[in-house]
Protein backbone atom coordinates (compact mmCIF):
# COMPACT_ATOMS: atom_id res chain seq x y z
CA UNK A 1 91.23 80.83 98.46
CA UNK A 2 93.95 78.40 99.29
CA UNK A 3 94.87 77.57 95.64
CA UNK A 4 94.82 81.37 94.64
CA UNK A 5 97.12 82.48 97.13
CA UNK A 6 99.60 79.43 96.25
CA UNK A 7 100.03 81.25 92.82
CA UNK A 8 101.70 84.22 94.83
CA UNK A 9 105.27 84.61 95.99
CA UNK A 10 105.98 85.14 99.37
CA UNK A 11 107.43 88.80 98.87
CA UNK A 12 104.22 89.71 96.92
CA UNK A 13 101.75 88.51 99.86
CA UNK A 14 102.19 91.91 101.44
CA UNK A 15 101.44 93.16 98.26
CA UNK A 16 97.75 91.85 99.08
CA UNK A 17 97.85 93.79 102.17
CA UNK A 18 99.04 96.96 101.21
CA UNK A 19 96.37 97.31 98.19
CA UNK A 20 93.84 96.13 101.05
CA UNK A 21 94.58 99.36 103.23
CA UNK A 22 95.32 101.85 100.18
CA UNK A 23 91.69 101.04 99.13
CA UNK A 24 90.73 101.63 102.04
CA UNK A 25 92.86 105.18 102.16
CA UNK A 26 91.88 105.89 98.56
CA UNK A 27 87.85 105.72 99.75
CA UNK A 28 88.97 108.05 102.79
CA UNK A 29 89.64 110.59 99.87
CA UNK A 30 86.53 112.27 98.93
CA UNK A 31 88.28 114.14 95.94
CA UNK A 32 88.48 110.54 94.73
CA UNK A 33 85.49 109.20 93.18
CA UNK A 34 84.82 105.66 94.35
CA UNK A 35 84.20 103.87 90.73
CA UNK A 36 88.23 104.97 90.17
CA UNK A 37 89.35 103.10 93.10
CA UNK A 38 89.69 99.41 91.38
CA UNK A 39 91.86 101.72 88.68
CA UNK A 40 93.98 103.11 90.77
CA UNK A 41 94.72 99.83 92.69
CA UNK A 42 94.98 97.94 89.73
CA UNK A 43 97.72 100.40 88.88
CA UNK A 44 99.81 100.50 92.07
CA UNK A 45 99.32 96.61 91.99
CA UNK A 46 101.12 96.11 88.64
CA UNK A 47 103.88 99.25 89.79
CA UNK A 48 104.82 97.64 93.18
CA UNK A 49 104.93 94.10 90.91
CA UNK A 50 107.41 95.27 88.92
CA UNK A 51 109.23 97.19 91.26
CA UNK A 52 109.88 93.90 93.41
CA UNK A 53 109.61 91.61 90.47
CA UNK A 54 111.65 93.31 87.45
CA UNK A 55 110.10 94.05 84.34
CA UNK A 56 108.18 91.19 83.07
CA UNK A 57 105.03 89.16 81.88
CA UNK A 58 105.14 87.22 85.38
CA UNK A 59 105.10 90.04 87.36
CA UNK A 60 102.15 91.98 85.78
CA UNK A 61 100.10 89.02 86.28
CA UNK A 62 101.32 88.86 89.78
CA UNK A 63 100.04 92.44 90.43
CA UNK A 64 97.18 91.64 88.62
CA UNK A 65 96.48 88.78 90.97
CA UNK A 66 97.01 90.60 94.32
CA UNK A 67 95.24 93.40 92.74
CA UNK A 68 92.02 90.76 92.33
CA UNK A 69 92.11 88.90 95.59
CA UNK A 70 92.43 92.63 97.61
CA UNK A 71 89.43 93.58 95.75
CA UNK A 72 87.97 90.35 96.71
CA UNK A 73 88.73 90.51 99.93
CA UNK A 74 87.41 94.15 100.62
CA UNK A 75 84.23 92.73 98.45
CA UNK A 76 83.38 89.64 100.76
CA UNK A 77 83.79 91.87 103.65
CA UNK A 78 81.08 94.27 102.58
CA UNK A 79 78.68 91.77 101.48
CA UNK A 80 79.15 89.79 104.67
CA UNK A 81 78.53 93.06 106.90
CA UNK A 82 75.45 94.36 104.88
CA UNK A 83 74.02 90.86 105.09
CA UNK A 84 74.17 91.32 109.17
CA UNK A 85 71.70 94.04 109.02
């Protein structure tokens, strides 16, 4: 996890966060089916990497990026919880 997050900038680490607790807001929304979650993150992680970013190749691969380890993250946490059952 250590050499993924070295590919991130700083100002794009909160970036991780944020899609962590919209996820999390998005699955609060029951007019929101779950399998369009991902989507919608995946969006909002390339928007908010270009917003901070500027327009470019680096920065939709950096919102793809935070998009994949917030997904991750939310992921290992379910997994790790079921398994304590």
């Amino acid at each position: 996890m250590d050499n993924l997050i070295s590919f991130i900038p700083e100002q794009l680490l909160i970036l991780v966060a944020a899609l962590y607790i919209l996820g999390f807001g998005c699955k609060q929304y029951k007019q929101l089916d779950n399998k369009y979650i991902p989507v919608v993150l995946l969006i909002l992680g390339i928007g908010f990497s270009i917003w901070m970013l500027g327009l470019n190749a680096d920065a939709v691969l950096q919102g793809v990026i935070c998009w994949g380890i917030s997904i991750g993250i939310n992921q290992t946490y379910k997994h790790l919880k079921d398994g304590e059952k």
